[in-house]
N, C-alpha and C. Protein backbone atom coordinates (compact mmCIF):
# COMPACT_ATOMS: atom_id res chain seq x y z
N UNK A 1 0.84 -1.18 0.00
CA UNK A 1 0.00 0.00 0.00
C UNK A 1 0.89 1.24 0.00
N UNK A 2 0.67 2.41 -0.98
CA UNK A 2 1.68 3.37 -1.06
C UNK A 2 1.25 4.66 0.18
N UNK A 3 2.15 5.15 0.53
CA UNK A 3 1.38 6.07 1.35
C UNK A 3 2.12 7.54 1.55
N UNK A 4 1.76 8.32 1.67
CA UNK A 4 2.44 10.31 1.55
C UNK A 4 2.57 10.83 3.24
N UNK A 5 3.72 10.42 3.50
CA UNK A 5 4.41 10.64 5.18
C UNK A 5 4.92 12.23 4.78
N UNK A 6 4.45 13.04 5.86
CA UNK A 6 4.98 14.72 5.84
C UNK A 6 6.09 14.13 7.20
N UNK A 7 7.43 14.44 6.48
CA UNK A 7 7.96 14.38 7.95
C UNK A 7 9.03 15.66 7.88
N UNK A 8 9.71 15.79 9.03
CA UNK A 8 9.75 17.31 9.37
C UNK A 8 11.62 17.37 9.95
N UNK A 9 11.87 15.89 9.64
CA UNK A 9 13.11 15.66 10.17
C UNK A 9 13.87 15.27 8.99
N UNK A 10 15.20 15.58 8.62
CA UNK A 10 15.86 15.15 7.87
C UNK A 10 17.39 13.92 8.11
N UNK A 11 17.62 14.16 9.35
CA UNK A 11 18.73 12.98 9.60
C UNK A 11 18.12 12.44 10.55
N UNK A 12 18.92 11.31 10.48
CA UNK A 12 18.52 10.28 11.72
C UNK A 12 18.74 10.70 13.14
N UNK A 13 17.96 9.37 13.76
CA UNK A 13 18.38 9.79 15.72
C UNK A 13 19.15 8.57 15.92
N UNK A 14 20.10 8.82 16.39
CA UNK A 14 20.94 8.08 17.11
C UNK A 14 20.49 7.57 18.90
N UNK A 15 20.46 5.99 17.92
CA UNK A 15 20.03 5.71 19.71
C UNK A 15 21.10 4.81 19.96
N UNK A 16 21.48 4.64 21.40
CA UNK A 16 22.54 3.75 21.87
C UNK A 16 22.31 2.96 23.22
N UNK A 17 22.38 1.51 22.74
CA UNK A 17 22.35 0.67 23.90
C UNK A 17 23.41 -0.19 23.69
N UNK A 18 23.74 -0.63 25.32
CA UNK A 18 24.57 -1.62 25.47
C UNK A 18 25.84 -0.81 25.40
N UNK A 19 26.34 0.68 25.13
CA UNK A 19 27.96 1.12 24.17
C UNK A 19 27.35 1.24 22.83
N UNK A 20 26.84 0.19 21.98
CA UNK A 20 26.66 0.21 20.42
C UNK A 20 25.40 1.28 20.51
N UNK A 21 25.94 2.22 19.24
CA UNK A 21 25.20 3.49 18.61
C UNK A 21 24.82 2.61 16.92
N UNK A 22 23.32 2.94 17.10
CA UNK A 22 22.58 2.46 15.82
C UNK A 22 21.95 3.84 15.33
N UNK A 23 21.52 4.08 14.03
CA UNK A 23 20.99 4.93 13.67
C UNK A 23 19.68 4.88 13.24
N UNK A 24 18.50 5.37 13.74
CA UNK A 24 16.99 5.21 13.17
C UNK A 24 16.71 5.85 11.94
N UNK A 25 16.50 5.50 10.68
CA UNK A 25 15.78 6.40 9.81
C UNK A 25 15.00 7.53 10.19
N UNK A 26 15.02 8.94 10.05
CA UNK A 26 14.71 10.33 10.33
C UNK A 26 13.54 10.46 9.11
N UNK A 27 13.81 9.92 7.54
CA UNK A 27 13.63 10.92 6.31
C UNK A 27 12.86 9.92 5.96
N UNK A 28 12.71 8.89 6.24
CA UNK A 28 11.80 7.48 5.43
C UNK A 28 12.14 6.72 4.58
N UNK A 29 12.94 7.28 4.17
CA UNK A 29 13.60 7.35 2.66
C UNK A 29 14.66 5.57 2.52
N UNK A 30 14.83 5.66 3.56
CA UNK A 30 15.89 4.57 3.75
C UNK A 30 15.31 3.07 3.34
N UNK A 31 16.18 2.14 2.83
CA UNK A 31 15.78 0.75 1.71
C UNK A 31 16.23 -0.27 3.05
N UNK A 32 16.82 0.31 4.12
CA UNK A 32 17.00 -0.68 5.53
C UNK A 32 16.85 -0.63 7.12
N UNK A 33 15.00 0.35 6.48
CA UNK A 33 13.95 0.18 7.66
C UNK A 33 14.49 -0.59 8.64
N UNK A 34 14.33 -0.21 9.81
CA UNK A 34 14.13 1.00 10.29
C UNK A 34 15.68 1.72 10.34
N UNK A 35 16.46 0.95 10.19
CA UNK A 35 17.95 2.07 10.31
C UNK A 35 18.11 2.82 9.24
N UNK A 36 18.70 3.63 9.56
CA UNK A 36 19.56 4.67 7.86
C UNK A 36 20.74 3.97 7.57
N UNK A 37 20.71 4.41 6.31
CA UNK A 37 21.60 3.60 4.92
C UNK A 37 22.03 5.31 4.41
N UNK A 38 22.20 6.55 4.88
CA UNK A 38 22.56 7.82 4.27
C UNK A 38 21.70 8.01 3.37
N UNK A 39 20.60 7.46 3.20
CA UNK A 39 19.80 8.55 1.97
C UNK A 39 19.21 9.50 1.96
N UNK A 40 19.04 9.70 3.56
CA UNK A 40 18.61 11.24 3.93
C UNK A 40 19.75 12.14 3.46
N UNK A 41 20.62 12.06 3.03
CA UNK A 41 21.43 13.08 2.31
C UNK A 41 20.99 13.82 1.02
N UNK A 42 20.19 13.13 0.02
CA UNK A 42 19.11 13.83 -1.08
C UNK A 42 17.88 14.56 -0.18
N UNK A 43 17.81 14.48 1.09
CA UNK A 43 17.19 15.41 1.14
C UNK A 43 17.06 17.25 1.99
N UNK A 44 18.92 17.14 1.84
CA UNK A 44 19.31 18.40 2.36
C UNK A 44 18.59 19.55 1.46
N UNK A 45 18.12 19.79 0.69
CA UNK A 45 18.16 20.71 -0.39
C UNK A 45 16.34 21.19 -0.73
N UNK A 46 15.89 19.98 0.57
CA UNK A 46 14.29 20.75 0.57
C UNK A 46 14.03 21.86 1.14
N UNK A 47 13.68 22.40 1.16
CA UNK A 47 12.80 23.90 1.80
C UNK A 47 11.84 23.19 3.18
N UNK A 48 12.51 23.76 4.14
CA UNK A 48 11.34 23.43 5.35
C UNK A 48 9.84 23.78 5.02
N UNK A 49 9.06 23.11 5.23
CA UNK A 49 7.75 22.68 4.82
C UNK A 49 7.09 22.52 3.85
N UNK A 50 7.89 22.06 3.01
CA UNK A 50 7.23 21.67 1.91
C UNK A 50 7.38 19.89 1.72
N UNK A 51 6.25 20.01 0.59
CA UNK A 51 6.14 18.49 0.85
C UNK A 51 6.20 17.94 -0.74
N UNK A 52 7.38 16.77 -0.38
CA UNK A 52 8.23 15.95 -1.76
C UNK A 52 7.66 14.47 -1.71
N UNK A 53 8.07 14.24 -2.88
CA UNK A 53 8.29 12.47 -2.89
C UNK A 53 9.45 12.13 -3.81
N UNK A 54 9.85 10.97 -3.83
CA UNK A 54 11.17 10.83 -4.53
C UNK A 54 10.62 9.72 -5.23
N UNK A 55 11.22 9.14 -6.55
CA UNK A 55 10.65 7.98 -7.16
C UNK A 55 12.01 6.92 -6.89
N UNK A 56 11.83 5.79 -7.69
CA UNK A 56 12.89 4.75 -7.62
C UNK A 56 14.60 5.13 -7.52
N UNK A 57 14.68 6.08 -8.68
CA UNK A 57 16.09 6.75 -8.70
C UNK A 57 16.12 7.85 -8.23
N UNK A 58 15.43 8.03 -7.01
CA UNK A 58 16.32 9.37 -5.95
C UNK A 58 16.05 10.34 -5.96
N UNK A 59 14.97 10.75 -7.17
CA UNK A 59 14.86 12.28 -7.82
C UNK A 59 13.56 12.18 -7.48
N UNK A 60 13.63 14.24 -6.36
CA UNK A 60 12.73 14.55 -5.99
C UNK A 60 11.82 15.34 -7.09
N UNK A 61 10.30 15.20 -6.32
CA UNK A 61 9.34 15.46 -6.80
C UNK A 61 8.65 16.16 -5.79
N UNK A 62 8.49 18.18 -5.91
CA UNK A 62 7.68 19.01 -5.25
C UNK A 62 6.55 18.61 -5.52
N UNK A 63 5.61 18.19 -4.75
CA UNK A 63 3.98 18.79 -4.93
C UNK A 63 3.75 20.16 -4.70
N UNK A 64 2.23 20.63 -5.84
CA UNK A 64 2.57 22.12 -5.94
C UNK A 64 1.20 22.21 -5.30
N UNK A 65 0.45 21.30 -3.91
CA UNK A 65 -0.69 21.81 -3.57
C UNK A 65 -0.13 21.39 -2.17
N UNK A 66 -0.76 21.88 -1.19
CA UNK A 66 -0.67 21.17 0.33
C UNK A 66 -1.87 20.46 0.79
N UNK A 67 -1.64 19.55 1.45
CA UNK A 67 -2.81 18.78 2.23
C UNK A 67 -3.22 19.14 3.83
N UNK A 68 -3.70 20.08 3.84
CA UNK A 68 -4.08 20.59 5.36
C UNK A 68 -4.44 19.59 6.19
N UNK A 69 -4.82 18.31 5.89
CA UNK A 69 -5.67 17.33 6.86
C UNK A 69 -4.72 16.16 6.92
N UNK A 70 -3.14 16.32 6.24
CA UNK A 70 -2.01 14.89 6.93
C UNK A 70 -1.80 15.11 8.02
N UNK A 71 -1.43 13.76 8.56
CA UNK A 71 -1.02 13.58 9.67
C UNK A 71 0.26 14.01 9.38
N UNK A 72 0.48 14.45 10.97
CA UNK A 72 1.91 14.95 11.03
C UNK A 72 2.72 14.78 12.20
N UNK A 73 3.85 14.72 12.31
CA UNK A 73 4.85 14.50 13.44
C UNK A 73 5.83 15.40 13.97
N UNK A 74 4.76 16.79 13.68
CA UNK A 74 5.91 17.96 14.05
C UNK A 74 5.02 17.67 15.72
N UNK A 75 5.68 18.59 16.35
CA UNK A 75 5.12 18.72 18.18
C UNK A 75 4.03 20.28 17.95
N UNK A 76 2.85 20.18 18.10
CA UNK A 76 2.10 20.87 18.21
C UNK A 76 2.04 22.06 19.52
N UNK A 77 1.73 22.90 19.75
CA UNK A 77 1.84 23.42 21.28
C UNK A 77 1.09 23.25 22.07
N UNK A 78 0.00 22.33 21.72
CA UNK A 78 -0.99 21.70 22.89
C UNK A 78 -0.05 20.23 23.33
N UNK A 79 0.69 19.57 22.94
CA UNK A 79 1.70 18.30 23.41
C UNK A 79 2.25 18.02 24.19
């Protein structure tokens, strides 16, 4: 099922247990869920809030409308 994630983060979070530091996918983007593989690096070059998709080979795609009613994972000020 395909689906349009607004997310608001571009690099990963580093979490660490045990000593060992793993990296969580930040951008979605990544082919080795749930860790990052660096492909959040194609997406230094977005404009904060706007909303992309990328196809098979990497290359982004602006949408030129917004969806007021996605879900989202920024922190609201009621949170």
């Amino acid at each position: 099922m395909a689906r349009l994630v607004k997310r608001y983060r571009s690099r990963p979070y580093a979490v660490t247990i045990g000593g060992e530091t793993k990296y969580i996918c930040g951008c979605g983007l990544s082919s080795t869920q749930p860790f990052c593989n660096g492909t959040h690096k194609i997406t230094q070059t977005e404009a904060p809030g706007t909303l992309s998709w990328y196809d098979q080979d990497g290359q982004r795609h602006d949408t030129p409308d917004s969806f007021p009613d996605i879900c989202s994972d920024e922190q609201t000020k009621d949170a």
